[in-house]
N, C-alpha and C. Protein backbone atom coordinates (compact mmCIF):
# COMPACT_ATOMS: atom_id res chain seq x y z
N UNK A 1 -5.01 5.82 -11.16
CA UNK A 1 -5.56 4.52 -11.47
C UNK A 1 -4.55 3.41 -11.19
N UNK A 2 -3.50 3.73 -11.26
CA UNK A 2 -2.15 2.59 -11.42
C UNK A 2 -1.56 2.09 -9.79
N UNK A 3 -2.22 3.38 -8.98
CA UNK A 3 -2.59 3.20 -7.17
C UNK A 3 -3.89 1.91 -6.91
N UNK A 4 -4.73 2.49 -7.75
CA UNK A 4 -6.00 1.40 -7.50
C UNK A 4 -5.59 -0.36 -7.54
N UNK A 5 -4.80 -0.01 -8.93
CA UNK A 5 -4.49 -1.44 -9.13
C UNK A 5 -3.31 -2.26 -8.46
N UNK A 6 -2.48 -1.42 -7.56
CA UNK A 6 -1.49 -1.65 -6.42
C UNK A 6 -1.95 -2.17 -5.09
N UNK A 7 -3.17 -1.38 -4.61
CA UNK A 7 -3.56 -1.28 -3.86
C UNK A 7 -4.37 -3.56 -3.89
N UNK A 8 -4.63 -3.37 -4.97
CA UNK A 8 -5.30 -4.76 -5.04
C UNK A 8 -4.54 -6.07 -5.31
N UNK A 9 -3.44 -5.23 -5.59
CA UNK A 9 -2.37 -6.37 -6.30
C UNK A 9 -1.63 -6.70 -4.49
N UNK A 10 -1.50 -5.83 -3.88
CA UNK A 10 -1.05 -6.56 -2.74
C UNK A 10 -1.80 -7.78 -1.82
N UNK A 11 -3.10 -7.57 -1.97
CA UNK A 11 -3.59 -8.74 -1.04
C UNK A 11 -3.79 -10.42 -1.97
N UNK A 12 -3.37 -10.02 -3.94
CA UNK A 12 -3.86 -11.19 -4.13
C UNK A 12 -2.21 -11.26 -4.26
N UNK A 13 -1.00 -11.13 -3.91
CA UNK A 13 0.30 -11.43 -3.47
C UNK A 13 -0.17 -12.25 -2.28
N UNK A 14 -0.39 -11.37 -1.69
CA UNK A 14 -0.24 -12.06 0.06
C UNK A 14 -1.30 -13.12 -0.36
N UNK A 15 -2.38 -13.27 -0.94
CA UNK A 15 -3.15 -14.83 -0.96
C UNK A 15 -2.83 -15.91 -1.83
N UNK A 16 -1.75 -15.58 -2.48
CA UNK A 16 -0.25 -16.20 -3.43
C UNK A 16 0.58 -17.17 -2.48
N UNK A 17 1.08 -16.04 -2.10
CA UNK A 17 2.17 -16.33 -0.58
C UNK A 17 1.20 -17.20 0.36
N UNK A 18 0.18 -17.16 1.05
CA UNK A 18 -0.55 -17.98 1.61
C UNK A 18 -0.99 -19.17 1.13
N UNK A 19 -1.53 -19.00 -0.39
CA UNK A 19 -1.69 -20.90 -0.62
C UNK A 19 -0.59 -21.17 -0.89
N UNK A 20 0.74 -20.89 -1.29
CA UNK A 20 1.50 -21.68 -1.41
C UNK A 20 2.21 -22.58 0.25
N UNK A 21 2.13 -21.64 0.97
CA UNK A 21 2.82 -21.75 2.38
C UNK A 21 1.41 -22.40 3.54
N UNK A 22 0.31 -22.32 3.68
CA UNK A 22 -0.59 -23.02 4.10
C UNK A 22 -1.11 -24.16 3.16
N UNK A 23 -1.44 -24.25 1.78
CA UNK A 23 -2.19 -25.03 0.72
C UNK A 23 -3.59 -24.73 1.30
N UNK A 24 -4.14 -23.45 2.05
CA UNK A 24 -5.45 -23.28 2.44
C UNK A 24 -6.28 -22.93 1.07
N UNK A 25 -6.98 -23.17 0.32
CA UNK A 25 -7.50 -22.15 -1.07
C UNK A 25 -9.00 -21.73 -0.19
N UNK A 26 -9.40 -21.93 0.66
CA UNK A 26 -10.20 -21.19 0.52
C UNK A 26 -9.96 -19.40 1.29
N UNK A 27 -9.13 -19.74 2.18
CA UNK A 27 -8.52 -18.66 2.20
C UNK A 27 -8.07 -17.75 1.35
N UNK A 28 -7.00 -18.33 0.88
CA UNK A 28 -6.73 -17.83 -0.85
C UNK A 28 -7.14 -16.93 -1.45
N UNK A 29 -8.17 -17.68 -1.78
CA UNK A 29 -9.25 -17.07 -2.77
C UNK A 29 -10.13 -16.29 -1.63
N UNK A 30 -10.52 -16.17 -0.69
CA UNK A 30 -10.74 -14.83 0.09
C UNK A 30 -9.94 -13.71 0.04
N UNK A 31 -8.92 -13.71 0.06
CA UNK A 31 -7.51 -12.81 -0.11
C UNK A 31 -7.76 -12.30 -1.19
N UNK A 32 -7.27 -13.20 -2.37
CA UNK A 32 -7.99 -13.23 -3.79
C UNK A 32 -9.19 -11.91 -4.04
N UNK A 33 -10.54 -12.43 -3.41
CA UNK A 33 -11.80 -11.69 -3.89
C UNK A 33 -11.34 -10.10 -2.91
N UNK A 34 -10.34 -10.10 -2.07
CA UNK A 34 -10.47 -8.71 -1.39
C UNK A 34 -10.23 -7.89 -2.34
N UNK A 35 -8.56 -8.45 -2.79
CA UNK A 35 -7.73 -8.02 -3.42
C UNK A 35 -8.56 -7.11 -4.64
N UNK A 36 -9.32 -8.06 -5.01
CA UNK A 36 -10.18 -7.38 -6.32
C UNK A 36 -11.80 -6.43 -6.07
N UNK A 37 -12.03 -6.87 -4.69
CA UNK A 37 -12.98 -5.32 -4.41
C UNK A 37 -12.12 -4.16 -3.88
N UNK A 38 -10.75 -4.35 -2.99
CA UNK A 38 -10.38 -3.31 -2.50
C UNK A 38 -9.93 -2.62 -3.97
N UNK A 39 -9.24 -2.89 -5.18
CA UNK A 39 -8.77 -2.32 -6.41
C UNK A 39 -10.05 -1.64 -7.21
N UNK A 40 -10.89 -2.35 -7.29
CA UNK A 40 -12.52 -2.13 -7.95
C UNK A 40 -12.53 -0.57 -6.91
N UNK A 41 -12.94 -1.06 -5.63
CA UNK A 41 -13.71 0.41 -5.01
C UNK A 41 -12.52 1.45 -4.57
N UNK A 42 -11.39 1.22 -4.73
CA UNK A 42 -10.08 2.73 -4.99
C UNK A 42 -10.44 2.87 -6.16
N UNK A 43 -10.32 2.30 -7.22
CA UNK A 43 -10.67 2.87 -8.43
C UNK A 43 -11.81 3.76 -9.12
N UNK A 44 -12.90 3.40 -8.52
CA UNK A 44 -14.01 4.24 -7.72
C UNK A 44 -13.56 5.19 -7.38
N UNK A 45 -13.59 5.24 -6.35
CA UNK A 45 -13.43 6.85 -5.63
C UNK A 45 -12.41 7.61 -5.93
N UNK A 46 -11.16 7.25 -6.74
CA UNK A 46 -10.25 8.05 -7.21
C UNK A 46 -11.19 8.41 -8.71
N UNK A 47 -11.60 7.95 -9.33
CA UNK A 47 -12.36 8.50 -10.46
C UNK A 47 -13.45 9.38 -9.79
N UNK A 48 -14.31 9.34 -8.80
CA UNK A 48 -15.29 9.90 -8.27
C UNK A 48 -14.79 11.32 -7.25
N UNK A 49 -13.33 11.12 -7.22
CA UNK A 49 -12.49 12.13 -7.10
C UNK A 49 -12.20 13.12 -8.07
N UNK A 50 -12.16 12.79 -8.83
CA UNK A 50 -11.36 13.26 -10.34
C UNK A 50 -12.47 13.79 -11.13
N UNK A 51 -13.41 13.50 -10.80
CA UNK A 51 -14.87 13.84 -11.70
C UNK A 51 -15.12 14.74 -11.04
N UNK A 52 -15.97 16.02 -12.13
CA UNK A 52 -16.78 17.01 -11.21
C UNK A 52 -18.15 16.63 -11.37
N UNK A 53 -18.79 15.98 -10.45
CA UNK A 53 -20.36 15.68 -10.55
C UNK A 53 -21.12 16.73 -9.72
């Protein structure tokens, strides 16, 4: 789980690093919303891993 939340924490870094260095936010906050589906759906499938269904 602590992968899932790595995995998401890097793109809302890099959309950190981008509004500060462009001032783009809507970019940003694209980076931003990845950041938090790519963490959401690893977290997913490592649980859907881990489960016997």
């Amino acid at each position: 789980m602590k992968y899932a939340l790595a995995f998401g924490l890097i793109f809302v870094v890099i959309g950190t690093v981008y509004l500060v260095v462009s001032g783009d936010t809507g970019g940003a906050f694209m980076l931003g919303a990845l950041g938090v589906a790519m963490s959401t759906m690893t977290a997913v499938l490592v649980h859907a891993m881990n489960s016997e269904a």
